[in-house]
N, C-alpha and C. Protein backbone atom coordinates (compact mmCIF):
# COMPACT_ATOMS: atom_id res chain seq x y z
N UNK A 1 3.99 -18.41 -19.71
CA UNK A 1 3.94 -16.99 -19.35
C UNK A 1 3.60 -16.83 -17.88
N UNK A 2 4.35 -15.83 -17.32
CA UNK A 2 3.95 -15.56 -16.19
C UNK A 2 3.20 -14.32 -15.99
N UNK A 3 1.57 -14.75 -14.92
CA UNK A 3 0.77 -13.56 -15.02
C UNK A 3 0.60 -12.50 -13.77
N UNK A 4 1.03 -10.75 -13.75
CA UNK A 4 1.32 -10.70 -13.13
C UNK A 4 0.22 -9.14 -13.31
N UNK A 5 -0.79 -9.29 -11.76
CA UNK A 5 -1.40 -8.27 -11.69
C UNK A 5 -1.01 -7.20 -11.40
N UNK A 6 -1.21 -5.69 -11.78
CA UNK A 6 -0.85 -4.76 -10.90
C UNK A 6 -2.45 -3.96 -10.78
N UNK A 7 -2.35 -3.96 -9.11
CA UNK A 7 -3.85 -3.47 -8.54
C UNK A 7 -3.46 -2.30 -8.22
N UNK A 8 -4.49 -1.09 -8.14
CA UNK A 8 -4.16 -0.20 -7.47
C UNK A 8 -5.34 0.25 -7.46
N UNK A 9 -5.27 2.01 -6.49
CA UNK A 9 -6.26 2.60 -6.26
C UNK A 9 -5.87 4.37 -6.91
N UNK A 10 -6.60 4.98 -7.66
CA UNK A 10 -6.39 6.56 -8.23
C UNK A 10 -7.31 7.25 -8.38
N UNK A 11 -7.18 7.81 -6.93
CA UNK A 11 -8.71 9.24 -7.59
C UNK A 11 -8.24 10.00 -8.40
N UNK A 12 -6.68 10.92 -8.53
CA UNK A 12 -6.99 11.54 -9.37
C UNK A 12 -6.05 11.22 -10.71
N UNK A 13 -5.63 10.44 -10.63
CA UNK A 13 -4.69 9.58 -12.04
C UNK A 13 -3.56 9.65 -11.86
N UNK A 14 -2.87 9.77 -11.02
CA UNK A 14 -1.46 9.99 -10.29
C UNK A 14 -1.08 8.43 -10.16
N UNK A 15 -1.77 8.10 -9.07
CA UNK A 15 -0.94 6.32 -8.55
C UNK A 15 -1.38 5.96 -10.34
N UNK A 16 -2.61 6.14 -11.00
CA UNK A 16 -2.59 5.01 -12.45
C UNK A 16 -1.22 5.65 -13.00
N UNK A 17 -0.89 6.77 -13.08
CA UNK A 17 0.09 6.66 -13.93
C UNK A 17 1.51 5.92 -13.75
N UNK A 18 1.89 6.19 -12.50
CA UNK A 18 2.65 5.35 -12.01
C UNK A 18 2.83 3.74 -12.48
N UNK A 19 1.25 3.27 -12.12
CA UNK A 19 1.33 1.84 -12.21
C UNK A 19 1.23 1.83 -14.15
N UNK A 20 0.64 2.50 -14.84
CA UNK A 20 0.98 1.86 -16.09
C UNK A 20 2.94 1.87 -16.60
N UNK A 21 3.32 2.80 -16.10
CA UNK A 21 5.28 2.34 -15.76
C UNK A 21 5.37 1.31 -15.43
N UNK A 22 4.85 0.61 -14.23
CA UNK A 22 5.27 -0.57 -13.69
C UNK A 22 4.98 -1.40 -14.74
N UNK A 23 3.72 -1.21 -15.37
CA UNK A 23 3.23 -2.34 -16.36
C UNK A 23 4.33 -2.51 -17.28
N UNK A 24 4.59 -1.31 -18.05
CA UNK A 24 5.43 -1.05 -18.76
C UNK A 24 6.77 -1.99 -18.68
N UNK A 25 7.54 -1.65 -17.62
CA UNK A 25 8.80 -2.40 -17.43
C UNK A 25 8.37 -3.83 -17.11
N UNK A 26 7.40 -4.19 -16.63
CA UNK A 26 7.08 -5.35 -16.30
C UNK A 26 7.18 -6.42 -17.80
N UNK A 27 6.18 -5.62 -18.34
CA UNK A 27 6.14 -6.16 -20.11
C UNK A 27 7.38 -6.09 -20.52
N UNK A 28 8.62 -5.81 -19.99
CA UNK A 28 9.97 -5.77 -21.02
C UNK A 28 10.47 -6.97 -20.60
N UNK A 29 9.74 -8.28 -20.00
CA UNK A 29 10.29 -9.41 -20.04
C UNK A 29 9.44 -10.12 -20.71
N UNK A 30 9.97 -10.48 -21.64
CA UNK A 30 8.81 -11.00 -22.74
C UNK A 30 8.09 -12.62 -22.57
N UNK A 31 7.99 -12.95 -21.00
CA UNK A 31 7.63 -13.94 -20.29
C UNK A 31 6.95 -13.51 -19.57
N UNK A 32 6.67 -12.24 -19.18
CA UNK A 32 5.45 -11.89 -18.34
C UNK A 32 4.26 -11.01 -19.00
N UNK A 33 3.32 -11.40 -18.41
CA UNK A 33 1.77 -10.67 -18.74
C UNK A 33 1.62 -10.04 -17.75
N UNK A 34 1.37 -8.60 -17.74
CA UNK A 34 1.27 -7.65 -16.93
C UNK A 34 -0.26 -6.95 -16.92
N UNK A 35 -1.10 -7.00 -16.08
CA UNK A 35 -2.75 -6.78 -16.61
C UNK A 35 -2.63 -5.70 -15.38
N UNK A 36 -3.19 -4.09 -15.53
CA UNK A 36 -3.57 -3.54 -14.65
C UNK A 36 -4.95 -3.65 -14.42
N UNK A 37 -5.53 -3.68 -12.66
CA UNK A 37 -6.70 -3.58 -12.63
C UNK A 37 -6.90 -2.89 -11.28
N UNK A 38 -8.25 -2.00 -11.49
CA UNK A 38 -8.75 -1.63 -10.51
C UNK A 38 -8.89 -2.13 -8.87
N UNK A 39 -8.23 -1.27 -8.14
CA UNK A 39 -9.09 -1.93 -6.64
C UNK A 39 -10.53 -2.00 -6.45
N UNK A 40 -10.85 -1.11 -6.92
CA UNK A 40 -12.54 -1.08 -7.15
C UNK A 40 -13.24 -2.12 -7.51
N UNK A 41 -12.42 -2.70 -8.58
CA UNK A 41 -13.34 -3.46 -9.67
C UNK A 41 -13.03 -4.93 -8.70
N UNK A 42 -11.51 -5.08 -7.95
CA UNK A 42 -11.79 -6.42 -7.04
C UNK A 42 -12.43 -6.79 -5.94
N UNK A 43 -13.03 -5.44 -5.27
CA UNK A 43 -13.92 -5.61 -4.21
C UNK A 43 -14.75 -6.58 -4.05
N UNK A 44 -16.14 -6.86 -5.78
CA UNK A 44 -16.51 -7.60 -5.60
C UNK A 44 -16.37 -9.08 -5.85
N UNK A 45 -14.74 -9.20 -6.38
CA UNK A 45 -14.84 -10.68 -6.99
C UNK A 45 -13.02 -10.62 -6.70
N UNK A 46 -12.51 -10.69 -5.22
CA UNK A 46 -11.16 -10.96 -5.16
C UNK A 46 -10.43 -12.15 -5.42
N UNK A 47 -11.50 -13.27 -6.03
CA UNK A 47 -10.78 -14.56 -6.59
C UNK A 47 -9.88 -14.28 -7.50
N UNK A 48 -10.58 -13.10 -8.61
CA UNK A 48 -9.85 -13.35 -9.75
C UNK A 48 -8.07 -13.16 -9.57
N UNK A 49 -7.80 -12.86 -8.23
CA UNK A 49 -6.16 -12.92 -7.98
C UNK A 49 -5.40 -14.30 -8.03
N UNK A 50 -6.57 -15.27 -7.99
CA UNK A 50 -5.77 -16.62 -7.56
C UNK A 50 -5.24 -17.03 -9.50
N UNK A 51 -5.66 -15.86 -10.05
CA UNK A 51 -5.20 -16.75 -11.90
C UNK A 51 -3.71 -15.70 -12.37
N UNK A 52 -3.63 -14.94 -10.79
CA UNK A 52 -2.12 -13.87 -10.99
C UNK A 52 -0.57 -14.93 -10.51
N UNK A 53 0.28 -15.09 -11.13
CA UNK A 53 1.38 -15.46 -9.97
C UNK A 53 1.78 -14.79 -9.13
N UNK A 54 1.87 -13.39 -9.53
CA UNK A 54 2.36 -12.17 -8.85
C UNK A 54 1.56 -10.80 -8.39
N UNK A 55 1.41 -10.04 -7.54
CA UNK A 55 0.92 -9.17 -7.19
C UNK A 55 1.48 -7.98 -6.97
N UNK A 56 1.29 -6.47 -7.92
CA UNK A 56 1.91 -5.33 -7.23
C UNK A 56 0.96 -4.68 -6.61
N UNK A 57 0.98 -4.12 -5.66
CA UNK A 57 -0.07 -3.44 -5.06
C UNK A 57 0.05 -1.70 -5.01
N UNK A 58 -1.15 -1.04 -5.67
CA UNK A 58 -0.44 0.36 -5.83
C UNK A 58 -1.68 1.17 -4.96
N UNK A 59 -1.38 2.00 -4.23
CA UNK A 59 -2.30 3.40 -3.70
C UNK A 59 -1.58 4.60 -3.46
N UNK A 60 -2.30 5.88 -3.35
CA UNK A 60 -1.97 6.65 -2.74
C UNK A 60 -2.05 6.71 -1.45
N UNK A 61 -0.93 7.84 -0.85
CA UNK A 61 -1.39 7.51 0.89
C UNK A 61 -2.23 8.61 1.07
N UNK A 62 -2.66 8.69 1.96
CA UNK A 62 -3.72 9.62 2.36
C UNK A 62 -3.52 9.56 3.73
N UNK A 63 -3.41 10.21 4.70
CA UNK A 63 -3.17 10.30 5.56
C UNK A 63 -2.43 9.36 6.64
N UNK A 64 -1.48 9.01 5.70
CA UNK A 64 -0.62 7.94 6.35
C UNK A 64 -0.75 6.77 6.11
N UNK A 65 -1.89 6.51 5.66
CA UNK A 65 -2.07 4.81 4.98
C UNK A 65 -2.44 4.93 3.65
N UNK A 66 -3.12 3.82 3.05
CA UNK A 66 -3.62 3.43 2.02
C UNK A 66 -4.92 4.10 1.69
N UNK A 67 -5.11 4.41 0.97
CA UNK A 67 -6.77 5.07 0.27
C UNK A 67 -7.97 4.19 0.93
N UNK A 68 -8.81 5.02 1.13
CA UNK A 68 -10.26 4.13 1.86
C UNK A 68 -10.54 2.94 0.66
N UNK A 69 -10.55 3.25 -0.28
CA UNK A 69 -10.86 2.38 -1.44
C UNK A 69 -9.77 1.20 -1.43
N UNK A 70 -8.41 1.35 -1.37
CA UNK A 70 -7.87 0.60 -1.45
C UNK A 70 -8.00 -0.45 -0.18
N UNK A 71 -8.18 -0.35 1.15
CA UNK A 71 -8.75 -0.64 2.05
C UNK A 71 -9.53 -1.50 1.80
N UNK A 72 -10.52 -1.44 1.11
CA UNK A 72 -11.94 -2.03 1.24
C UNK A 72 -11.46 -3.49 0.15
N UNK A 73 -10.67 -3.10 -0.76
CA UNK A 73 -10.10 -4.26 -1.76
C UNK A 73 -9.45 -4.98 -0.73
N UNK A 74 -8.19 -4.43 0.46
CA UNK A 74 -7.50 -5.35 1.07
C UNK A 74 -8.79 -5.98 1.91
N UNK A 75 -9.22 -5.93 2.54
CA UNK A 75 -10.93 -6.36 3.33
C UNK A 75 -11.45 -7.44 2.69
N UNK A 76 -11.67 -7.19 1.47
CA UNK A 76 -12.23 -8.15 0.55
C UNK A 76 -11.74 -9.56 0.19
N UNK A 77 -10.22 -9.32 0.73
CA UNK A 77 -9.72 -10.98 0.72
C UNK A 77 -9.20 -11.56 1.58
N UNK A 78 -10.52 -11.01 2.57
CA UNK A 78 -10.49 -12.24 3.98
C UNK A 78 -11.05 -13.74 3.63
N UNK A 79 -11.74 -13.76 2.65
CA UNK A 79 -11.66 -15.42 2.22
C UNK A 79 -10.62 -16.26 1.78
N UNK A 80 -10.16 -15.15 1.17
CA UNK A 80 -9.07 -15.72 0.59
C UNK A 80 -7.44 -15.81 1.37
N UNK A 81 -7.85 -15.11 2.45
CA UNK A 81 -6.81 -15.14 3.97
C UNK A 81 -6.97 -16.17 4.93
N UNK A 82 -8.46 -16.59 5.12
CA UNK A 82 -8.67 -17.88 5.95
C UNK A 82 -8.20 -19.15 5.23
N UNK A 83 -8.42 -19.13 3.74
CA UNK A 83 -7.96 -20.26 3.31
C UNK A 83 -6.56 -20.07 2.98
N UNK A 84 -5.96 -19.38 3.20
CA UNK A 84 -4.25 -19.09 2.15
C UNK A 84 -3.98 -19.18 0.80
N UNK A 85 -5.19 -18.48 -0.06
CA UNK A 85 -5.01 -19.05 -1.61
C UNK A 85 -3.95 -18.42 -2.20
N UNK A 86 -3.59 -17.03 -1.49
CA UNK A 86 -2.18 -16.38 -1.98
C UNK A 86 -0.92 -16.67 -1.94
N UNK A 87 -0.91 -17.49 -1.15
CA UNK A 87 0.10 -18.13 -0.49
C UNK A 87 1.31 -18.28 -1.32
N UNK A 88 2.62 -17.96 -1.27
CA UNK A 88 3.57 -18.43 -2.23
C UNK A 88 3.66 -17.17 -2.81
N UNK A 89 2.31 -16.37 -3.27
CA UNK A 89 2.71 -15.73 -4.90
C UNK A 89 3.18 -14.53 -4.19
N UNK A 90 4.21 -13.62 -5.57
CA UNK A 90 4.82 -12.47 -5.06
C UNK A 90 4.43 -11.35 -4.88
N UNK A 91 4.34 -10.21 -3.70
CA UNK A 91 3.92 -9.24 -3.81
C UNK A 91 5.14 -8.25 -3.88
N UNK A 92 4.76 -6.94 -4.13
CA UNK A 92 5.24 -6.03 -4.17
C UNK A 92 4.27 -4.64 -3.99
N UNK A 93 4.74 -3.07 -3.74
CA UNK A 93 3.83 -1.92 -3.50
C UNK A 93 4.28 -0.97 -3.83
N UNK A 94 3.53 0.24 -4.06
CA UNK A 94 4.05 1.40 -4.40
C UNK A 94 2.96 2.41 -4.32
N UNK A 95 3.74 3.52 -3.67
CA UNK A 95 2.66 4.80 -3.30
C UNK A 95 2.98 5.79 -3.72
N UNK A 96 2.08 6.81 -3.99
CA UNK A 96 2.10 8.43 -4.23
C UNK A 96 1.89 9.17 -3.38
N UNK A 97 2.42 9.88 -3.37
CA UNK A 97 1.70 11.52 -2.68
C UNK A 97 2.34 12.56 -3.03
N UNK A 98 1.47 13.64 -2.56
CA UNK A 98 2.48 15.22 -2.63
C UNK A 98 3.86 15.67 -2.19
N UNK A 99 4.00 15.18 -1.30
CA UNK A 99 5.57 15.62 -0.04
C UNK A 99 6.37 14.84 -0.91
N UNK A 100 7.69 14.88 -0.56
CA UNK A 100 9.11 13.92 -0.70
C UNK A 100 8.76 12.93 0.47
N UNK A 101 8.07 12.97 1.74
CA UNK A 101 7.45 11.95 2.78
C UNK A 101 6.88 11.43 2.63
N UNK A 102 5.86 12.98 3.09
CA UNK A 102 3.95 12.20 3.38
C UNK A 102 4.16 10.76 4.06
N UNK A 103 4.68 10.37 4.71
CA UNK A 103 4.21 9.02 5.30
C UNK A 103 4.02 8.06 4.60
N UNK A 104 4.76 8.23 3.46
CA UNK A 104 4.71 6.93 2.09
C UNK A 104 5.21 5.65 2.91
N UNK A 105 5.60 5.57 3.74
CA UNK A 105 6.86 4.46 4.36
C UNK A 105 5.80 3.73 5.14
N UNK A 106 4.76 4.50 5.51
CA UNK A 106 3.38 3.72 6.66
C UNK A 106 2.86 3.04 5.84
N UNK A 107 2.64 3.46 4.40
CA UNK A 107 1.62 2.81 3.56
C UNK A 107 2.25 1.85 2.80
N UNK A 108 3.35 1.68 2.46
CA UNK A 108 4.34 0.50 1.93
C UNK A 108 3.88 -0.85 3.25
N UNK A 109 4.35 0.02 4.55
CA UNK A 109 4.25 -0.83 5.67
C UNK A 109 2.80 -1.82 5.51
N UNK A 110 1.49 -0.77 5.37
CA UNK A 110 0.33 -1.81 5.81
C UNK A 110 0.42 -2.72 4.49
N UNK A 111 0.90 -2.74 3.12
CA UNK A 111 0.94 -3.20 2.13
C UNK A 111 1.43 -4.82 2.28
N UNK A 112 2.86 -4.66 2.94
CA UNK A 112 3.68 -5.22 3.47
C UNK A 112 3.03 -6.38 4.12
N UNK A 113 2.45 -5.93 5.50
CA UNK A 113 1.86 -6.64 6.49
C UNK A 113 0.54 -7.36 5.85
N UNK A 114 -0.21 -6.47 5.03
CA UNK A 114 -1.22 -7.28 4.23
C UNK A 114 -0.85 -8.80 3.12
N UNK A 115 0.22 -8.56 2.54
CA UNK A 115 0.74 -9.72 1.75
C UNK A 115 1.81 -10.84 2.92
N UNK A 116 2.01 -10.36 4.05
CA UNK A 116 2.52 -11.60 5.06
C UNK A 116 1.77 -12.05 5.85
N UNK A 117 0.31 -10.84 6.14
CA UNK A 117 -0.86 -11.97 6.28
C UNK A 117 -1.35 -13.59 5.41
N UNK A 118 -0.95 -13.25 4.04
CA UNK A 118 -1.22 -13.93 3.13
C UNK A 118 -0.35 -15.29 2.69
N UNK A 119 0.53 -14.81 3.12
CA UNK A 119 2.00 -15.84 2.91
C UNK A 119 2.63 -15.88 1.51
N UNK A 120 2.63 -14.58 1.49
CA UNK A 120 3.25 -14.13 0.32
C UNK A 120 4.55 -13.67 0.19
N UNK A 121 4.99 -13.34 -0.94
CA UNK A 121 6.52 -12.99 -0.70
C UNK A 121 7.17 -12.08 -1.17
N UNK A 122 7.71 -10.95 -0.07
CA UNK A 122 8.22 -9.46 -0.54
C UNK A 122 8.94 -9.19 -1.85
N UNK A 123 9.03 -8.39 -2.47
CA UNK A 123 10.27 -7.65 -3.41
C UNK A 123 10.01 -6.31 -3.33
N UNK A 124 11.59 -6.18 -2.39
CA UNK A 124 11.79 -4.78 -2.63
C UNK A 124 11.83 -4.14 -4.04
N UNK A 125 12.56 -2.49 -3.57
CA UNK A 125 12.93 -1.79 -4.68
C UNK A 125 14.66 -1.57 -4.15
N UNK A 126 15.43 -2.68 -4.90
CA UNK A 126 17.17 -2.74 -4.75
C UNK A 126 17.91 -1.78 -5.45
N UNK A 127 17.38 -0.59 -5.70
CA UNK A 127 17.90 0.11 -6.98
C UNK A 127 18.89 1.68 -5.87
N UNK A 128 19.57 2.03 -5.95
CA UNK A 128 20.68 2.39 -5.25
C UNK A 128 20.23 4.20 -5.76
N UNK A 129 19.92 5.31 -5.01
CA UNK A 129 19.59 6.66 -5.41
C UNK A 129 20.70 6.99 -6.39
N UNK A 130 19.94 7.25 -7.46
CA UNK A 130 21.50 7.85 -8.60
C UNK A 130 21.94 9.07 -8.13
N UNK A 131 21.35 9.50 -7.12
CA UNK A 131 22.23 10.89 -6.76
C UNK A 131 23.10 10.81 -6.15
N UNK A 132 23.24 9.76 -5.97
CA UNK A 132 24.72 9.70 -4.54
C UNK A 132 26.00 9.45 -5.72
N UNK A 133 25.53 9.09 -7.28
CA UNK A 133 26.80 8.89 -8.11
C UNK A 133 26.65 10.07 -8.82
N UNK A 134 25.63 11.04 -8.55
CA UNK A 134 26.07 12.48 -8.86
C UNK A 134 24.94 12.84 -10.59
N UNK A 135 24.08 11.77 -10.16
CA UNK A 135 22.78 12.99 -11.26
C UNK A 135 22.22 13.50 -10.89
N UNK A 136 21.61 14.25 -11.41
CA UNK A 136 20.37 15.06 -10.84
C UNK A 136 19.17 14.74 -10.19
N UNK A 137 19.08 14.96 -9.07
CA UNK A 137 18.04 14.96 -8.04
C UNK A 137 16.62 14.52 -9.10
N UNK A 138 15.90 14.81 -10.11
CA UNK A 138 14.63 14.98 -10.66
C UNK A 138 14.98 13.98 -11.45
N UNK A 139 16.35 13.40 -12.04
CA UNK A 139 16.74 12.68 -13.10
C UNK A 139 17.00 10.96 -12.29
N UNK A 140 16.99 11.19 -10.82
CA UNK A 140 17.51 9.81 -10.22
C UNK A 140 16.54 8.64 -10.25
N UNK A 141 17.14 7.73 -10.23
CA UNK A 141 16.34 6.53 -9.76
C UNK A 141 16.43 6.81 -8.58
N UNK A 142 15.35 6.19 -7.99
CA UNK A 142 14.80 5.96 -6.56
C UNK A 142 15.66 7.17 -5.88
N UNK A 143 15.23 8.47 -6.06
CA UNK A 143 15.68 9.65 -5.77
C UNK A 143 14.63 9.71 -4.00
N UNK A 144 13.92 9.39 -3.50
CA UNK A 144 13.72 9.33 -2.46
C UNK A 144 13.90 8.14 -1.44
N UNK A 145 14.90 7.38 -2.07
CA UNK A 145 15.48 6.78 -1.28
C UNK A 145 14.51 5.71 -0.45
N UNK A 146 13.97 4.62 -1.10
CA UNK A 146 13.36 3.73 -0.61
C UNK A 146 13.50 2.20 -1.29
N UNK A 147 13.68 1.88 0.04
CA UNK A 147 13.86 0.18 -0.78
C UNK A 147 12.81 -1.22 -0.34
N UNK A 148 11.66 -0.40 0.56
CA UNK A 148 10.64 -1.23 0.57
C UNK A 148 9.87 -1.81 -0.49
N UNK A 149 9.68 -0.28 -1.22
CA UNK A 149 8.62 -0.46 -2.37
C UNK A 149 9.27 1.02 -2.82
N UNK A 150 8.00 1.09 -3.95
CA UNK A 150 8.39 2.66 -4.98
C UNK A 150 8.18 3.07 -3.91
N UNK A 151 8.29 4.63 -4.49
CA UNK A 151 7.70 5.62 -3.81
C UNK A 151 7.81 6.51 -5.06
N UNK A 152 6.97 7.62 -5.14
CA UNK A 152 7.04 8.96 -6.28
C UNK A 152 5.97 9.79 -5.62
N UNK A 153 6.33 10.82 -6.12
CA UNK A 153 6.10 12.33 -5.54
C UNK A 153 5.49 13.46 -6.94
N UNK A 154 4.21 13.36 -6.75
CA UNK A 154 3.59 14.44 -7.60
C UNK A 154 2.79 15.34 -6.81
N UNK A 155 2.79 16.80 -7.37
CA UNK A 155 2.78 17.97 -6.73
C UNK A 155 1.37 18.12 -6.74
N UNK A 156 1.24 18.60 -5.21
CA UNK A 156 -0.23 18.96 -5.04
C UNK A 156 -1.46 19.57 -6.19
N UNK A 157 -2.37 18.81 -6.60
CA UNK A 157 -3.33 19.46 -7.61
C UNK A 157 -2.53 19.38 -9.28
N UNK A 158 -1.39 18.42 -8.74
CA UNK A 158 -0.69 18.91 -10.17
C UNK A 158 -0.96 18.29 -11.19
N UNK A 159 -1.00 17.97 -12.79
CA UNK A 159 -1.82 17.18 -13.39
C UNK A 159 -1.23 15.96 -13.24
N UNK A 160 -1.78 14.68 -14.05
CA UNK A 160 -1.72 12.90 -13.63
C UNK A 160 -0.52 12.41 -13.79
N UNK A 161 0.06 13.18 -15.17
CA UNK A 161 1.69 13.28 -15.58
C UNK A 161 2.83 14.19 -15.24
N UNK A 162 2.71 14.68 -14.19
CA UNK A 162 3.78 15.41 -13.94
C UNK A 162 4.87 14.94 -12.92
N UNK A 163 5.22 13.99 -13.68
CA UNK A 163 6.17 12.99 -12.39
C UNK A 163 7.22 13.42 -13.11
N UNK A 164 8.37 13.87 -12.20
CA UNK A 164 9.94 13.52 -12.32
C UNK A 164 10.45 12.71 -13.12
N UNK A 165 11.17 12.90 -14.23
CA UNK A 165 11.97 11.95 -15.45
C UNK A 165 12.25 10.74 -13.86
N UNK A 166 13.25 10.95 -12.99
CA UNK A 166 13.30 10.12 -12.01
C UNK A 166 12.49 9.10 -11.43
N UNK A 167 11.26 9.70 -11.29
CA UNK A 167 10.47 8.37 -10.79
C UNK A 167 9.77 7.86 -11.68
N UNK A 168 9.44 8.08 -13.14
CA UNK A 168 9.25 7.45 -14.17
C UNK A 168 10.34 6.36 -14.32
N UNK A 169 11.54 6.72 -14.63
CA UNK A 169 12.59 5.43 -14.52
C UNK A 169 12.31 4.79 -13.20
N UNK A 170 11.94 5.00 -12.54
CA UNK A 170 12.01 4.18 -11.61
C UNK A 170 11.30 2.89 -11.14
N UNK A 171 9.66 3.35 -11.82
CA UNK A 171 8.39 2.64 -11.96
C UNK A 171 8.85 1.72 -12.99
N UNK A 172 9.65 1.97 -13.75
CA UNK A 172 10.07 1.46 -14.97
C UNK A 172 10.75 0.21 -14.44
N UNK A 173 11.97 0.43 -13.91
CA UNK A 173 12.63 -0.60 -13.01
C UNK A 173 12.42 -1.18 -12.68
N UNK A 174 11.14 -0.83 -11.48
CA UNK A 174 10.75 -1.60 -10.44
C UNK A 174 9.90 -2.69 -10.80
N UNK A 175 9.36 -2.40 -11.81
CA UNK A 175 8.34 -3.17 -12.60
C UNK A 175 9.11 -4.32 -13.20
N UNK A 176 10.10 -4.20 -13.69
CA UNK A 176 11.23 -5.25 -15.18
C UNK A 176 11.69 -5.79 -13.60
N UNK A 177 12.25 -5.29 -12.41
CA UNK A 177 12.42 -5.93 -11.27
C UNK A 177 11.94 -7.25 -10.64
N UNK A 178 10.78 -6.63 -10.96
CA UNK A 178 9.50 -7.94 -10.36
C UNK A 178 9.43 -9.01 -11.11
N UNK A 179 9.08 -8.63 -12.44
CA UNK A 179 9.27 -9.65 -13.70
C UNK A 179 10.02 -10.36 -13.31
N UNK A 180 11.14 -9.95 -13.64
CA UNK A 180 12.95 -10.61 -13.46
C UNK A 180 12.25 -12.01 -12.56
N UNK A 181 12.49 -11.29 -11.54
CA UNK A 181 12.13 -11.82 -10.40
C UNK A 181 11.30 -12.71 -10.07
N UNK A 182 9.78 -12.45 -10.84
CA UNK A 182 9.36 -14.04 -10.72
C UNK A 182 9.47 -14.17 -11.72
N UNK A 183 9.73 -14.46 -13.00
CA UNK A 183 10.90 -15.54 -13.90
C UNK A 183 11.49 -16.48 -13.04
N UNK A 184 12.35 -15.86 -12.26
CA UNK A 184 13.57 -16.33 -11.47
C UNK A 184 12.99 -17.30 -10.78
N UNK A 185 12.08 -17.15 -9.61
CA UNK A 185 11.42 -17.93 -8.94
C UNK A 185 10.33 -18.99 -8.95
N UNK A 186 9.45 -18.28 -10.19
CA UNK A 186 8.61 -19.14 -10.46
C UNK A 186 7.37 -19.08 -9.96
N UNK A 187 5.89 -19.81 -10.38
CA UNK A 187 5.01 -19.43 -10.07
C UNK A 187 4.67 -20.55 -9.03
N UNK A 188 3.98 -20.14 -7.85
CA UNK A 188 3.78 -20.67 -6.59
C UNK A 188 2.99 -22.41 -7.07
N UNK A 189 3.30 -23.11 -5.94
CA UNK A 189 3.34 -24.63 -5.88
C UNK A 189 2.12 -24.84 -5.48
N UNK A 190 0.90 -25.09 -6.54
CA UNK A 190 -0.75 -24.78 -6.11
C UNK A 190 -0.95 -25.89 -4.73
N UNK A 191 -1.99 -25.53 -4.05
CA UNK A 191 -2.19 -26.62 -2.96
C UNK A 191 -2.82 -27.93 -3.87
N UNK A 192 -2.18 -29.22 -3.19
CA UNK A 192 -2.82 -30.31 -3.88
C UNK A 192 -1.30 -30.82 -4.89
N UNK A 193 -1.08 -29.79 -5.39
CA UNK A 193 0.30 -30.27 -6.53
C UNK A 193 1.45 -30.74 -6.03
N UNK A 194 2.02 -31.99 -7.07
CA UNK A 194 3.20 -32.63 -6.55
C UNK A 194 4.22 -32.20 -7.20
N UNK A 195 5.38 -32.26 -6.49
CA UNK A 195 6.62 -31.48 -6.76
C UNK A 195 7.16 -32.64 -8.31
C-alpha cells in the first residue's frame, strides 16, 4: 500500500472540506491509504511525514499566501530540510478562498517552492476546464482554470459545504490523480537502500 498524507490548515472548515474530496478520490485506488491530518497537530512532531510516500498540502490563502498556521507547520520541517528526509516523495497543493483569484496562484507558488526546498516532486492538476467543451461554469472541472494545484472558491462567510458541484469533482480528481500517480512511480528510494 501506498501511504499518502493529506495536511492542511481550516479555520473555518472550507480547505477541510475540500481536502476530505481529495481523500476521497485518493481512496478510489485501492492501493493507496489516504490519512488526513492537521497542520496543527504536525508542528510538534513533523517526523511523522517520513512514514507518508506522498504529500498533499492544503491551506487557505489569506492574504496572498498560506495561513499563519500553515506556515508554522512548513517552519517546522527545517530538520527535516537540513537532512533531506523528504526527498523523492510526492507533493502536491491546494487552496481556498472567497474570489475566483484571491491570489490562490501565490499560495500554490510558496507550496511549490516549499516541497523543491525538500527535493520533492510536483503533480500538477492536468485536468482541462470543462467549460471550454461547453458545461456549466459551477458544473466544471477545474472551472478556474489551474494546473499548478486545485484551486476552489467558497463564498465569503458561506457555510463549510457550499462548494460548486465543480470543484467538488475536482478535489475528487485531483486526489485519484495523485494516487494514480504514485502507484505509477512508486515510493521514494530510502537513503542507505540498494536498488
Amino acid at each position: 500500500m501506498q501511504r499518502l498524507a493529506i495536511v492542511y490548515h481550516s479555520a473555518h472548515g472550507h480547505t477541510q472540506h475540500i481536502a476530505t474530496h481529495v481523500a476521497e478520490g485518493a481512496r478510489g485506488v485501492i492501493t493507496t491509504e489516504a490519512h488526513l491530518l492537521t497542520a496543527d497537530e504536525l508542528v510538534s512532531r513533523p517526523d511523522e511525514l517520513l512514514s507518508y510516500d506522498g504529500i498533499v498540502l492544503g491551506s487557505p490563502t489569506y492574504l496572498g499566501s498560506v495561513s499563519g498556521p500553515f506556515k508554522s507547520f512548513m517552519d517546522a520541517t527545517g530538520r527535516l530540510w537540513r537532512t533531506q528526509r523528504l526527498k523523492g516523495k510526492l507533493a502536491a497543493g491546494f487552496t481556498v478562498s472567497s474570489l475566483p483569484s484571491g491570489d490562490k496562484q501565490s499560495t500554490l507558488t510558496s507550496m511549490f517552492v516549499f516541497a523543491m526546498q525538500h527535493g520533492m516532486l510536483w503533480v500538477g492538476n492536468p485536468f482541462l476546464p470543462e467549460q471550454l467543451a461547453g458545461a456549466l461554469q459551477d458544473q466544471a472541472v477545474n472551472r478556474l482554470g489551474s494546473w499548478s494545484g486545485l484551486m476552489a472558491q467558497a463564498g465569503h462567510s458561506a457555510p463549510a459545504d457550499s462548494f460548486v458541484p465543480g470543484d467538488i469533482k475536482t478535489a475528487r480528481m485531483f486526489g485519484r490523480h495523485f494516487a494514480e500517480t504514485l502507484q505509477r512511480v512508486g515510493p521514494p528510494i530510502r537513503a542507505g537502500a540498494t536498488a
